[in-house]
Structures are given as C-alpha cells and as structure tokens.
N, C-alpha and C. Protein backbone atom coordinates (compact mmCIF):
# COMPACT_ATOMS: atom_id res chain seq x y z
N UNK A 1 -44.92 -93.63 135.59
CA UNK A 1 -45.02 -94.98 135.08
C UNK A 1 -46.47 -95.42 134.92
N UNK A 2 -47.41 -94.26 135.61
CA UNK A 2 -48.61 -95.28 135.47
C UNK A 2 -49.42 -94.83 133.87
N UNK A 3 -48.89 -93.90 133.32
CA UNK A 3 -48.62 -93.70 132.09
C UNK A 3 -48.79 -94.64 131.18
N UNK A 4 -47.42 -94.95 131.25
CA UNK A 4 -46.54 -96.06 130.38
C UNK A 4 -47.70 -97.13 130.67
N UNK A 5 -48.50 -97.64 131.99
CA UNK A 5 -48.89 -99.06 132.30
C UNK A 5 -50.54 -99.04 131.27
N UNK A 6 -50.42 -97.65 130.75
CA UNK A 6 -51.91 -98.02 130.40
C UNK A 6 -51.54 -97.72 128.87
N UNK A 7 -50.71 -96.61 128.57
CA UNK A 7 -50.55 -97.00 127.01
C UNK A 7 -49.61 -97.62 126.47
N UNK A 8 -48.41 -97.39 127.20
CA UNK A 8 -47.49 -98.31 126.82
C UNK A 8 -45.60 -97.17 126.80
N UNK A 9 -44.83 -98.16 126.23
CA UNK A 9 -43.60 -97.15 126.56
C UNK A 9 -43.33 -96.45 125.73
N UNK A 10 -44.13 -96.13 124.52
CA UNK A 10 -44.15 -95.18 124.02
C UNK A 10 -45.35 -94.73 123.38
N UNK A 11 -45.79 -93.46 123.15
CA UNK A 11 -46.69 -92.62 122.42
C UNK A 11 -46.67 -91.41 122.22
N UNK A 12 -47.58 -90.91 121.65
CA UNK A 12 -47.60 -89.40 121.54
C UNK A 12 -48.57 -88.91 121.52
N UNK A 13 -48.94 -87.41 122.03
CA UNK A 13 -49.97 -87.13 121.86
C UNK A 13 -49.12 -85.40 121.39
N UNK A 14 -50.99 -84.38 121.38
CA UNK A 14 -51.02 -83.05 120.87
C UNK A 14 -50.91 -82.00 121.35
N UNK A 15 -50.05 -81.39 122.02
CA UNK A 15 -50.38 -80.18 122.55
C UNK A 15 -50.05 -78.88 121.83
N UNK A 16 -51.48 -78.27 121.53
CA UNK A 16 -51.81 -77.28 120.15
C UNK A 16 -51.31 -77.78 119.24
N UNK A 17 -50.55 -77.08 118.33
CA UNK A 17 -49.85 -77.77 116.99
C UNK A 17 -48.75 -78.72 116.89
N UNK A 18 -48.33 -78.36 118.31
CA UNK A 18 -46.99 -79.65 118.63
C UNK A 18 -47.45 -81.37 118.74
N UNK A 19 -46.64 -82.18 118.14
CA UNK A 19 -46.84 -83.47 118.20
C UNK A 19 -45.47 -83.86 119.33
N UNK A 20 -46.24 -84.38 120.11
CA UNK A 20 -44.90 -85.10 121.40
C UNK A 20 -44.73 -86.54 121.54
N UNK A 21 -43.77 -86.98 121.55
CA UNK A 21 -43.79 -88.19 121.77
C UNK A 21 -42.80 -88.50 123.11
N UNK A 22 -43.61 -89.76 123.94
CA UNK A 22 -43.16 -89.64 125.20
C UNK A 22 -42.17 -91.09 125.03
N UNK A 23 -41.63 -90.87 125.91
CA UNK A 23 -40.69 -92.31 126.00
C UNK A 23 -40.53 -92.75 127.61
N UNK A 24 -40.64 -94.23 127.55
CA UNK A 24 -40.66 -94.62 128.98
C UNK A 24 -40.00 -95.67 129.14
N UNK A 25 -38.95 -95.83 130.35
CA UNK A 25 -37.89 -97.15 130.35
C UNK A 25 -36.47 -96.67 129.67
N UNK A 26 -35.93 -97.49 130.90
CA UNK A 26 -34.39 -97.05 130.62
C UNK A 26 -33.66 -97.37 129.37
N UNK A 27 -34.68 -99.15 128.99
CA UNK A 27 -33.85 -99.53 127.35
C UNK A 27 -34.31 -98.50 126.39
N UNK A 28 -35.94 -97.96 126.41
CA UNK A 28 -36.41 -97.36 125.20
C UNK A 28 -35.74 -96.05 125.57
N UNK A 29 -35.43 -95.09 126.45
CA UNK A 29 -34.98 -93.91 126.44
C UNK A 29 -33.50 -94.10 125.72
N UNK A 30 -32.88 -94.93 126.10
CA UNK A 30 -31.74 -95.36 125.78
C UNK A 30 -31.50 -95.38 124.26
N UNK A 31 -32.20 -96.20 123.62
CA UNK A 31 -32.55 -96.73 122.39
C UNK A 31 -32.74 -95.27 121.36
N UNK A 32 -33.71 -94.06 121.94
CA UNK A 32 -33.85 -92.75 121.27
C UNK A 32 -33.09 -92.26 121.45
N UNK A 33 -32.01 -91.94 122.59
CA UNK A 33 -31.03 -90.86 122.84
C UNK A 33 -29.56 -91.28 122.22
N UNK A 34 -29.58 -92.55 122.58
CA UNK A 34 -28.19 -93.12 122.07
C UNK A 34 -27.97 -93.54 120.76
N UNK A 35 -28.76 -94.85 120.47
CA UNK A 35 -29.03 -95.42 119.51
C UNK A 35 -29.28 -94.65 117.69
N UNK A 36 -30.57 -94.28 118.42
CA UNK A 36 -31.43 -93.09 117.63
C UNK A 36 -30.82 -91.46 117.64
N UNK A 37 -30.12 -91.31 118.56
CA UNK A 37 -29.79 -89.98 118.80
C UNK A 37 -29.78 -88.56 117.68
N UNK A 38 -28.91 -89.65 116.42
CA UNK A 38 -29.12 -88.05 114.90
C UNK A 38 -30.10 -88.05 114.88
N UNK A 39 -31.10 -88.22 114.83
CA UNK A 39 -32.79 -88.57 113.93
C UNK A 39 -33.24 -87.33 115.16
N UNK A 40 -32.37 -87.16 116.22
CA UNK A 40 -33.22 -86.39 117.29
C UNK A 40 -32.76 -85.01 117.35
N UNK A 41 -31.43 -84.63 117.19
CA UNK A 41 -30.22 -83.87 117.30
C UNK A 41 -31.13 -82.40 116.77
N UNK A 42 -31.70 -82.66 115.17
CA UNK A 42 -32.22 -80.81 115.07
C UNK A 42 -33.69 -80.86 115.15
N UNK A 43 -34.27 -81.85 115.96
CA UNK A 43 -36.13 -81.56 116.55
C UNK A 43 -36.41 -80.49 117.02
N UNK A 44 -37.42 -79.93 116.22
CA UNK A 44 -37.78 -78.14 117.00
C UNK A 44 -37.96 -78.16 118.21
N UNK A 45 -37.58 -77.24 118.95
CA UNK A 45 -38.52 -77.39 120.53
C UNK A 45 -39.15 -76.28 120.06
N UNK A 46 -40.39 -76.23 121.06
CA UNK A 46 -41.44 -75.42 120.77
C UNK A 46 -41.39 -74.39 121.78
N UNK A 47 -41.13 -72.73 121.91
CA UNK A 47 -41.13 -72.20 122.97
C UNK A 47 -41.58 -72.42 124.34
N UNK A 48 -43.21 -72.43 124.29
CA UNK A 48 -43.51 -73.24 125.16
C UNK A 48 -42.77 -74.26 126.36
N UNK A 49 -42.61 -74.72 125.44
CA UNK A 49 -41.48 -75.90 126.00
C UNK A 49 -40.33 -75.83 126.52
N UNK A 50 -39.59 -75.02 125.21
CA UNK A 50 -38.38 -74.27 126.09
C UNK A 50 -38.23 -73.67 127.21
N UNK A 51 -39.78 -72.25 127.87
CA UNK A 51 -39.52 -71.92 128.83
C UNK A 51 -39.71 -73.21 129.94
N UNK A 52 -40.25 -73.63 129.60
CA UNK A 52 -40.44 -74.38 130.63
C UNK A 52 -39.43 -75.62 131.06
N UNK A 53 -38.88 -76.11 130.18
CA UNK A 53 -37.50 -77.27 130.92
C UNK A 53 -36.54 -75.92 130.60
N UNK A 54 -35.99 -75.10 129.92
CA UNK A 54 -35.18 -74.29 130.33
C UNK A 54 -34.79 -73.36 131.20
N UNK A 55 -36.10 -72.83 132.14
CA UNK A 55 -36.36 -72.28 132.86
C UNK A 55 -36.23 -70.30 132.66
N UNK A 56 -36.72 -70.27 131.31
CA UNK A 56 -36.46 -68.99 130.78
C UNK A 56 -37.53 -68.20 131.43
C-alpha cells in the first residue's frame, strides 16, 4: 500500500518490453477483474512472469 500512497491506485510501469499495470484497492481490483474482466481475459503474460506466479 505504500505504493498506491505515493502514486496512486493505479499505474504502470516497464519491465524490459513488458508494460504492467498495477492495481490497488478492493473497489479498483474489483472494477478490472469483474467489471472490466473481457478487456482482460486474452492479455499476454510474459514468461517471465509466468514462471514466476505460476511457479514453473
């Protein structure tokens, strides 16, 4: 959260060619997953990434 307190509940930043965008708070997570959810459904994950929350 101390994140969120300095930029705010949402942004994004770069890691290498990937663009990320972070989300913070239960309404705004809410709001992307539920709300927003198709717009999210075929977002590349980036290997990287995959091993790592997938635990490959």
């Amino acid at each position: 959260m101390q994140v969120a307190a300095k930029f705010g509940s949402i942004f994004s930043l770069r890691v290498g060619y990937d663009k990320i965008v972070l989300v913070s708070g239960y309404e705004w997570v809410k709001e992307v997953l539920v709300t927003q959810g198709d717009y999210f459904l075929d977002r590349l994950i980036s290997p990287p990434f995959k091993e790592v929350f997938q635990g490959n």
